[in-house]
Protein backbone atom coordinates (compact mmCIF):
# COMPACT_ATOMS: atom_id res chain seq x y z
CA UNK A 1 144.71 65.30 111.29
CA UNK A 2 143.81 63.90 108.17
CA UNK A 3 139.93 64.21 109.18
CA UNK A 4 140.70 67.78 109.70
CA UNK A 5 142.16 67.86 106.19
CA UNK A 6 139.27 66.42 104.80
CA UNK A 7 136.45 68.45 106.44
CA UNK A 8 137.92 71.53 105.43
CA UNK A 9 136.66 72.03 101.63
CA UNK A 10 133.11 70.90 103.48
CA UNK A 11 133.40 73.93 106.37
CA UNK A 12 134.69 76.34 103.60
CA UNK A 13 131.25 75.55 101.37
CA UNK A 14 129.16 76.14 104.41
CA UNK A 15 130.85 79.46 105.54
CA UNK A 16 130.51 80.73 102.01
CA UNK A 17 126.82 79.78 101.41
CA UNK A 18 126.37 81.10 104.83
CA UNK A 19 128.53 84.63 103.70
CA UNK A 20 126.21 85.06 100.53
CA UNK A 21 123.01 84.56 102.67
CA UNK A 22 124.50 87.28 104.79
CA UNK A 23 124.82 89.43 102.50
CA UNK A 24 121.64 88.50 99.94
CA UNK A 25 119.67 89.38 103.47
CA UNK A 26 121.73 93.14 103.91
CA UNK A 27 120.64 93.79 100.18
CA UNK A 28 117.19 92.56 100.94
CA UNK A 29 116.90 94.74 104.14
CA UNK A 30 117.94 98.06 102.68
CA UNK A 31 115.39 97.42 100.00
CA UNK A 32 112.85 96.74 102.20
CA UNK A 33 113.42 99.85 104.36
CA UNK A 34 113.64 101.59 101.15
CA UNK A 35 110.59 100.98 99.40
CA UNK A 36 108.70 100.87 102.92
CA UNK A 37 109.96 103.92 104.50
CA UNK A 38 108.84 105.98 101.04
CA UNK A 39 105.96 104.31 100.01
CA UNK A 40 104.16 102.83 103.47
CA UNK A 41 105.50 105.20 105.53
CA UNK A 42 103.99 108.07 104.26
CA UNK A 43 100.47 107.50 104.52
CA UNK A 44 100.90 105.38 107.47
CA UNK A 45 102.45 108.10 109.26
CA UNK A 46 99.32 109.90 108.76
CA UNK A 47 97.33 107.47 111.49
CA UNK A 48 97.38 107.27 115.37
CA UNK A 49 99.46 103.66 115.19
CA UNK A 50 101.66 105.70 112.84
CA UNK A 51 102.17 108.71 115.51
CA UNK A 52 102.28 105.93 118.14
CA UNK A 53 105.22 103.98 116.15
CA UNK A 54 106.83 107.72 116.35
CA UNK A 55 106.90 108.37 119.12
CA UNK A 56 108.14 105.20 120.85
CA UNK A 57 111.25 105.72 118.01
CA UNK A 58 110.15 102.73 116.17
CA UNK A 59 111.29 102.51 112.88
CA UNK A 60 109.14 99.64 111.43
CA UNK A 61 111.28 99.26 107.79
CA UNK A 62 114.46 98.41 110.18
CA UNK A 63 112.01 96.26 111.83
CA UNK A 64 110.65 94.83 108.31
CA UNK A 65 114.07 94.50 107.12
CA UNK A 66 115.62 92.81 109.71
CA UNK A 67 113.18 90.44 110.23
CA UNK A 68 113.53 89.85 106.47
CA UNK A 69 117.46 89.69 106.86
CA UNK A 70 117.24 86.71 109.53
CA UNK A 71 115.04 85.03 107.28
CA UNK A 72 117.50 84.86 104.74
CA UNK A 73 120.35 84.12 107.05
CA UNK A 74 118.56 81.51 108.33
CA UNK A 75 117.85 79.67 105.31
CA UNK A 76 121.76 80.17 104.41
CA UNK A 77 122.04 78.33 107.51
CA UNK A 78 119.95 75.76 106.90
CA UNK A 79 121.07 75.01 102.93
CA UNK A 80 124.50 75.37 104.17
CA UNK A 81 123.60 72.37 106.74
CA UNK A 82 122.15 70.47 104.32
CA UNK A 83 124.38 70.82 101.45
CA UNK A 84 126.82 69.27 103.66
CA UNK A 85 125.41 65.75 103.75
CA UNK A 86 124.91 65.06 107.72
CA UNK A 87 122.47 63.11 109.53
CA UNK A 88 122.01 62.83 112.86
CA UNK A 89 119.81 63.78 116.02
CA UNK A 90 121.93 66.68 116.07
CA UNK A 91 121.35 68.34 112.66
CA UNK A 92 117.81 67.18 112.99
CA UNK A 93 117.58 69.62 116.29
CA UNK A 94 119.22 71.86 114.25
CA UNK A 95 116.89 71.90 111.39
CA UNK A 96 113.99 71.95 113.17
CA UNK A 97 115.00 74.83 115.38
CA UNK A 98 115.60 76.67 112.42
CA UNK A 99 112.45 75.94 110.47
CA UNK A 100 110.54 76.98 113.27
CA UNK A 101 112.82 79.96 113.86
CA UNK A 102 111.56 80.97 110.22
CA UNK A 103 107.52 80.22 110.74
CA UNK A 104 107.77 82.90 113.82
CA UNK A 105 109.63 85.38 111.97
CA UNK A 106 107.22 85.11 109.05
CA UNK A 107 104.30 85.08 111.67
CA UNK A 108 105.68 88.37 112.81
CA UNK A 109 106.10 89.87 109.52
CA UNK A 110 102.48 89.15 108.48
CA UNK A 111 101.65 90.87 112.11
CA UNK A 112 104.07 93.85 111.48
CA UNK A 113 102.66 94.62 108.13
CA UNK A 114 98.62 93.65 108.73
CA UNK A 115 98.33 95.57 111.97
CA UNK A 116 99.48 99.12 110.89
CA UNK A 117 97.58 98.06 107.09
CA UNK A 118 94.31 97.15 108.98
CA UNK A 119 94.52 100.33 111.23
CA UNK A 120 95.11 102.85 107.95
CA UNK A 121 92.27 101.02 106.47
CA UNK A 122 89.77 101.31 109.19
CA UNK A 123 91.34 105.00 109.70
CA UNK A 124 90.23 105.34 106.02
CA UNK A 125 86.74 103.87 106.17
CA UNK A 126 85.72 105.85 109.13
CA UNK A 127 86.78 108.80 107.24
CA UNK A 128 84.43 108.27 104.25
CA UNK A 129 81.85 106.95 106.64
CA UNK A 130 82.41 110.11 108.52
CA UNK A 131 82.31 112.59 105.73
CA UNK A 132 79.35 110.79 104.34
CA UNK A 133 77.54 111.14 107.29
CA UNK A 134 78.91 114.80 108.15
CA UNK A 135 79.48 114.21 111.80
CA UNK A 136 82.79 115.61 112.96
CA UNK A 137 83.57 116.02 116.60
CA UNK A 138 86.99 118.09 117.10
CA UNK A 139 88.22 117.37 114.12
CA UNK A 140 87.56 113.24 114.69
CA UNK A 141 84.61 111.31 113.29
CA UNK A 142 82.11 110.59 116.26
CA UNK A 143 81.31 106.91 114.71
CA UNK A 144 84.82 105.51 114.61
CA UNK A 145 86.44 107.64 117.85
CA UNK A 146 84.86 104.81 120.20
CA UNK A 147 85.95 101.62 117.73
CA UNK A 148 89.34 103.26 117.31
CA UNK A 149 89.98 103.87 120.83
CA UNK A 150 88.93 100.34 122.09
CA UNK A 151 91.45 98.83 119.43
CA UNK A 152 94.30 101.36 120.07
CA UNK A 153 93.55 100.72 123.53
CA UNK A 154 94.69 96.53 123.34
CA UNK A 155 96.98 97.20 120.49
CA UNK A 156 99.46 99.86 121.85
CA UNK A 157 99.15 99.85 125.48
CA UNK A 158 102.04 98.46 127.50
């Protein structure tokens, strides 16, 4: 009982670091679908990956932000474990899991943003390529319809 006693200032810390992650990472999301949804958005909309995005009902700032939220959360989680002081194979699993937990969300993130990026780029390029050139083909540029479709083609098929 008296262990109980003592670990409970200890669990209180941890669910309170672990609360303000929480809610640092809902304040971070709704930024981040904010500022993505009326800056990104627009022009990315624009594109065939944006269209695509569309219409599978995507919304790619959620996506952004929630990615972004777990993040947060789980660095809460892991200065919450380490504020408290333990050792131990366990909290060793337990850290690891987590750091890795944050490398693939970041490694996602850099693929959810450079992806759609890369694509409005290229999409722009082709454009000034194409209107340089003055080859238009039904309202597409003849020069970057065969790259495009070859990359759309691995990117967003099922």
């Amino acid at each position: 009982m008296v262990q109980i006693v003592n670990a409970l200032p200890i669990a209180v810390m941890v669910l309170v670091i672990i609360l303000i992650g929480y809610l640092v990472g809902w304040v971070a999301k709704k930024i981040v679908e904010t500022v993505f949804n009326r800056v990104v958005w627009r022009f990315l909309r624009k594109t065939i990956i944006g269209q695509k995005f569309e219409d599978a009902g995507i919304d790619l700032g959620s996506v952004l932000g929630g990615v972004l939220m777990a993040v947060i959360i789980a660095l809460s989680i892991l200065l919450a474990i380490n504020s408290t002081g333990l050792s131990g194979p366990a909290v060793g699993f337990i850290v690891f899991f987590i750091n890795l937990l944050i490398r693939i969300l970041g490694g996602l993130v850099v693929l959810a943003i450079g992806i759609p990026l890369a694509m409005l780029a290229a999409e722009y390029i082709a454009k000034l390529i194409g209107l340089t050139l003055g080859e238009r083909d039904g309202g597409k540029y003849r020069l970057y319809k065969p790259l495009f479709q070859y990359c759309s083609f691995y990117l967003c098929s099922d």
